[in-house]
Every structure is written in structure tokens, then in C-alpha cells.
N, C-alpha and C. Protein backbone atom coordinates (compact mmCIF):
# COMPACT_ATOMS: atom_id res chain seq x y z
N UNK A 1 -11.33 -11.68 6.71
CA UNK A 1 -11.05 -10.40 6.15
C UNK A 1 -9.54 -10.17 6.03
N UNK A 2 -9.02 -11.11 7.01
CA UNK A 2 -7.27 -10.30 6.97
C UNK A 2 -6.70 -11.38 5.57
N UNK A 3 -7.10 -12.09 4.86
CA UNK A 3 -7.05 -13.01 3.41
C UNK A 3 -6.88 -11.88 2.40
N UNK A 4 -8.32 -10.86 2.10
CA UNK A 4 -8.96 -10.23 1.37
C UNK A 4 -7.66 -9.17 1.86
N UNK A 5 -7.31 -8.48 2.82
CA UNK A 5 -6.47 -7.68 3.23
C UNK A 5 -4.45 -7.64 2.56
N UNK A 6 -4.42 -8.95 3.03
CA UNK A 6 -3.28 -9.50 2.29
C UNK A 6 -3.53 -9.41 0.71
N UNK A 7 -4.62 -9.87 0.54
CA UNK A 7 -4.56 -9.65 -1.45
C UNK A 7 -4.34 -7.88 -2.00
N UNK A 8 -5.62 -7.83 -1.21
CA UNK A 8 -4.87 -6.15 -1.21
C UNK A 8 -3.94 -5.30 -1.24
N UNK A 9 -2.63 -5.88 0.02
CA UNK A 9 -1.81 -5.30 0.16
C UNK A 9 -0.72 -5.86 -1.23
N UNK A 10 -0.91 -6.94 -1.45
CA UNK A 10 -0.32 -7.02 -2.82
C UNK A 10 -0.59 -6.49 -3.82
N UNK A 11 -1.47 -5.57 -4.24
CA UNK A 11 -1.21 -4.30 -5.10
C UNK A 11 -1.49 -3.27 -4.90
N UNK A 12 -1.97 -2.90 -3.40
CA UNK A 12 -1.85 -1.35 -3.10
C UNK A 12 -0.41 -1.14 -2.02
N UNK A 13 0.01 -2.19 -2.09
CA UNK A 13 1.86 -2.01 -1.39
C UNK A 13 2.72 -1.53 -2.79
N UNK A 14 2.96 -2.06 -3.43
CA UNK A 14 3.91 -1.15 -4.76
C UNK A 14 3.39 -0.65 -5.30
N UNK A 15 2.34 -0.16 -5.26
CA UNK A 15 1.62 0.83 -6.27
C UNK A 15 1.87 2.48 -5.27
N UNK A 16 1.94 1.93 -3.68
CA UNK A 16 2.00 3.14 -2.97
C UNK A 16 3.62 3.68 -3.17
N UNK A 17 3.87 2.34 -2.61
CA UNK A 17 5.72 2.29 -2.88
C UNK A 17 6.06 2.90 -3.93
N UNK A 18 5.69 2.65 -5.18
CA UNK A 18 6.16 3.18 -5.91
C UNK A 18 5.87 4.74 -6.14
N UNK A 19 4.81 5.05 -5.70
CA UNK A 19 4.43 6.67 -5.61
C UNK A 19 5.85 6.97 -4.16
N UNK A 20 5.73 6.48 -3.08
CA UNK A 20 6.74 7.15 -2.38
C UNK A 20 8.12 7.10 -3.14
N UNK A 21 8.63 6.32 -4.00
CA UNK A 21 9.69 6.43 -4.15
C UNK A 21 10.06 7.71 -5.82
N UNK A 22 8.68 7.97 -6.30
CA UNK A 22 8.41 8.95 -7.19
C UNK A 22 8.73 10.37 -6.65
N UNK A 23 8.70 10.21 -4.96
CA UNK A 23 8.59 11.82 -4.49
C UNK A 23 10.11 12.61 -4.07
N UNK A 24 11.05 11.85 -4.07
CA UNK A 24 12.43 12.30 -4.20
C UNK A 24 12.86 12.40 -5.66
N UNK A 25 12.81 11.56 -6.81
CA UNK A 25 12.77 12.24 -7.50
C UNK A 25 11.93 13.23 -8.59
N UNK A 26 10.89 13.44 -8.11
CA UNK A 26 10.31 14.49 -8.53
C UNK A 26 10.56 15.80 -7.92
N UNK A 27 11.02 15.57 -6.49
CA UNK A 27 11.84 16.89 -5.70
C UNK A 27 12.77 17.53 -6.04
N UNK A 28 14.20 16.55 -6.21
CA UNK A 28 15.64 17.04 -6.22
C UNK A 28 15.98 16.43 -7.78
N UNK A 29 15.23 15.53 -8.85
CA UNK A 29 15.48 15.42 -9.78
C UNK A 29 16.37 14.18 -9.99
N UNK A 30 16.69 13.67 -11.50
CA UNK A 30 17.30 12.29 -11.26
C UNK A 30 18.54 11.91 -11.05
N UNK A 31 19.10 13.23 -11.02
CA UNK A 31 20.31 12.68 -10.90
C UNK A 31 21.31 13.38 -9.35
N UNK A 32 20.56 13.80 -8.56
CA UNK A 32 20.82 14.55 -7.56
C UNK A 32 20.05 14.02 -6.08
N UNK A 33 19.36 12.96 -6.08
CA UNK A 33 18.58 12.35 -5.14
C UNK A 33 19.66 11.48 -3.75
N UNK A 34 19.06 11.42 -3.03
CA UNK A 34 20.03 10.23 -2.23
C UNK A 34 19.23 8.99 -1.81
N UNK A 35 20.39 8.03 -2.08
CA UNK A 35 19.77 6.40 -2.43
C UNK A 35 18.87 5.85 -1.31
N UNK A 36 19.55 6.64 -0.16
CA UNK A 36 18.93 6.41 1.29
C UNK A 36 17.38 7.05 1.35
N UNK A 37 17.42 8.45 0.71
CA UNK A 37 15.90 9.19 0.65
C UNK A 37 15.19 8.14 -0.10
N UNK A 38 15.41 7.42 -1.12
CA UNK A 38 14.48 7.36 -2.28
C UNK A 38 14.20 5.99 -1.30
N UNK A 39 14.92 5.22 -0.57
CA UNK A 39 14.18 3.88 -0.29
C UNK A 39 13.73 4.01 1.14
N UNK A 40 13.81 5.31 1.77
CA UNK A 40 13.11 5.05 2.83
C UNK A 40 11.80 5.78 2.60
N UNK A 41 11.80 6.70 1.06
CA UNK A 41 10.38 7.24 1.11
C UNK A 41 9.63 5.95 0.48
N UNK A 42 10.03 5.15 -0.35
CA UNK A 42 9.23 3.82 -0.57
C UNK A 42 9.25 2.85 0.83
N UNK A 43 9.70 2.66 1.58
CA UNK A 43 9.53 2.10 2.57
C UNK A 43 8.54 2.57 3.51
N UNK A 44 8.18 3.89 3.41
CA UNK A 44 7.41 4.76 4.08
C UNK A 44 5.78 4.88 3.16
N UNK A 45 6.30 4.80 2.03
CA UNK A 45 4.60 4.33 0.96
C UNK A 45 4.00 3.02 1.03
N UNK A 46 4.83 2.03 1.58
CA UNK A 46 4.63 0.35 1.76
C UNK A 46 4.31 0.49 2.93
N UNK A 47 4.84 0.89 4.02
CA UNK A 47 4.06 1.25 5.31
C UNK A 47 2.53 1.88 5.30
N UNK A 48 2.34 2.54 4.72
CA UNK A 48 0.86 3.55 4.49
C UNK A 48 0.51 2.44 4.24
N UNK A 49 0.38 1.69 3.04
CA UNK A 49 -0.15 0.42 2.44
C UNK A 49 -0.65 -0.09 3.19
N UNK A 50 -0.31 -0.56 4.75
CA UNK A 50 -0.64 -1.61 5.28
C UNK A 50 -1.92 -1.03 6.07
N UNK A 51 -2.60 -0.18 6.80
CA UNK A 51 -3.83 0.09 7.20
C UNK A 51 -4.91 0.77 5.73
N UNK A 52 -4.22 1.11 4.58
CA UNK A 52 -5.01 1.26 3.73
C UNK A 52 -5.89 -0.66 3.08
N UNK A 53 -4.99 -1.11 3.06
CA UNK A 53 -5.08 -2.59 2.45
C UNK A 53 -6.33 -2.78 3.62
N UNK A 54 -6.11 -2.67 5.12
CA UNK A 54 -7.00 -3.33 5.44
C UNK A 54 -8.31 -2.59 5.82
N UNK A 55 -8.43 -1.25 5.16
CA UNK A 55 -9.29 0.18 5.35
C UNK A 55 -10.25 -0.76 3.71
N UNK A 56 -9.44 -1.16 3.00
CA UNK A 56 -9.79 -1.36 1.61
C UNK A 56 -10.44 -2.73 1.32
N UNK A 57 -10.17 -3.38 2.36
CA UNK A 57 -10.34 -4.76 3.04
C UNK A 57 -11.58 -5.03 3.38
N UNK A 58 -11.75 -3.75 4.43
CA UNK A 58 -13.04 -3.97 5.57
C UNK A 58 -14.50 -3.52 5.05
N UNK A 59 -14.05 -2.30 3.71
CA UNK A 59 -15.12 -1.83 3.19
C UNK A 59 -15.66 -2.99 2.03
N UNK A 60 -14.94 -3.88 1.70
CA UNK A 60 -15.45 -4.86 0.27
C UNK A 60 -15.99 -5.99 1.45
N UNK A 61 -15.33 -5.84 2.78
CA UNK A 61 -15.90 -7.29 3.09
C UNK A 61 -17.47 -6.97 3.92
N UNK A 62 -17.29 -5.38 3.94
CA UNK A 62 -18.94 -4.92 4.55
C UNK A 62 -19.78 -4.81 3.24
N UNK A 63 -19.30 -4.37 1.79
CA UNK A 63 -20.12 -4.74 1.04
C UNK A 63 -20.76 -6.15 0.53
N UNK A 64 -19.94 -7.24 0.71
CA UNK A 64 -20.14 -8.53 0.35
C UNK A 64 -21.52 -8.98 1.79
N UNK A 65 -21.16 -8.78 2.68
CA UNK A 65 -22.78 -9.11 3.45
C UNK A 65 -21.60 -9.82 4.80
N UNK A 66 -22.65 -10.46 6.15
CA UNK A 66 -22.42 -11.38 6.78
C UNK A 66 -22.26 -12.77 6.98
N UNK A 67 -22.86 -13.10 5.56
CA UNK A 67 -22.52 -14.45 5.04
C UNK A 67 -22.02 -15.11 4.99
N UNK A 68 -20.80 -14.30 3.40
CA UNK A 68 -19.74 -15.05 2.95
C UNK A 68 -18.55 -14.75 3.92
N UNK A 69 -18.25 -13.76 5.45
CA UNK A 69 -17.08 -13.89 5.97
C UNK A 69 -17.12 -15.16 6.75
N UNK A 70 -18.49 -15.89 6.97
CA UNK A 70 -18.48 -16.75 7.89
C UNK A 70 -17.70 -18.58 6.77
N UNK A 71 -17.81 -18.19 5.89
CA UNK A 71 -16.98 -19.37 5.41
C UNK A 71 -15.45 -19.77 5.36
N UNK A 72 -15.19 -20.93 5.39
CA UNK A 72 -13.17 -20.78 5.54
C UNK A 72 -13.49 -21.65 4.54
């Protein structure tokens, strides 16, 4: 599951990221933001990422059955 997890986090990590880094400037606007806000609120959306990826992970690998996790 932590395979399926990692694939995950490769597109629900910048897809979040990129929503956190949407929320400074949608606040203070584009030309009034600080460089430090905007990459620690994407650093802070890539963080979320990582128990969603494996929240997003655990539910496809409970839909797929007991089966296929038992294969490498």
C-alpha cells in the first residue's frame, strides 16, 4: 500500500501545494504577498498531502480486495 501511496502523493502533493500557495495570493493579492508566506503556505499544502495520499491509498487498496496487496 505505501507504493500505491507514493503514486498518490505524486499528484495529490502539487495539486495541494499548489492550492496552498494560491492562498496568499488570493489574500493580499499579486503584488503585495511575502515570498516567505507564499512558500511556506505550499510547504504546508505538500505536508497535508502526505496523510491524504495515504487516506487515498488505503481506501483504493480496501477497494481492490485482499488479494492483490499480497503480491510484490
Amino acid at each position: 500500500m505505501w507504493k500505491l501511496a507514493i503514486i498518490m502523493f505524486i499528484i495529490v502533493g502539487p495539486t495541494l501545494a499548489g492550492i496552498g500557495a494560491l492562498v496568499p495570493l488570493t489574500i493580499y493579492g499579486v503584488g503585495d504577498f511575502s515570498a516567505f508566506l507564499l512558500v511556506g503556505c505550499a510547504a504546508a499544502g505538500a505536508l497535508v498531502a502526505m496523510p491524504v495520499s495515504y487516506f487515498v491509498a488505503a481506501r483504493i487498496g480496501s477497494m481492490m480486495g485482499p488479494n492483490t496487496s499480497a503480491q510484490h
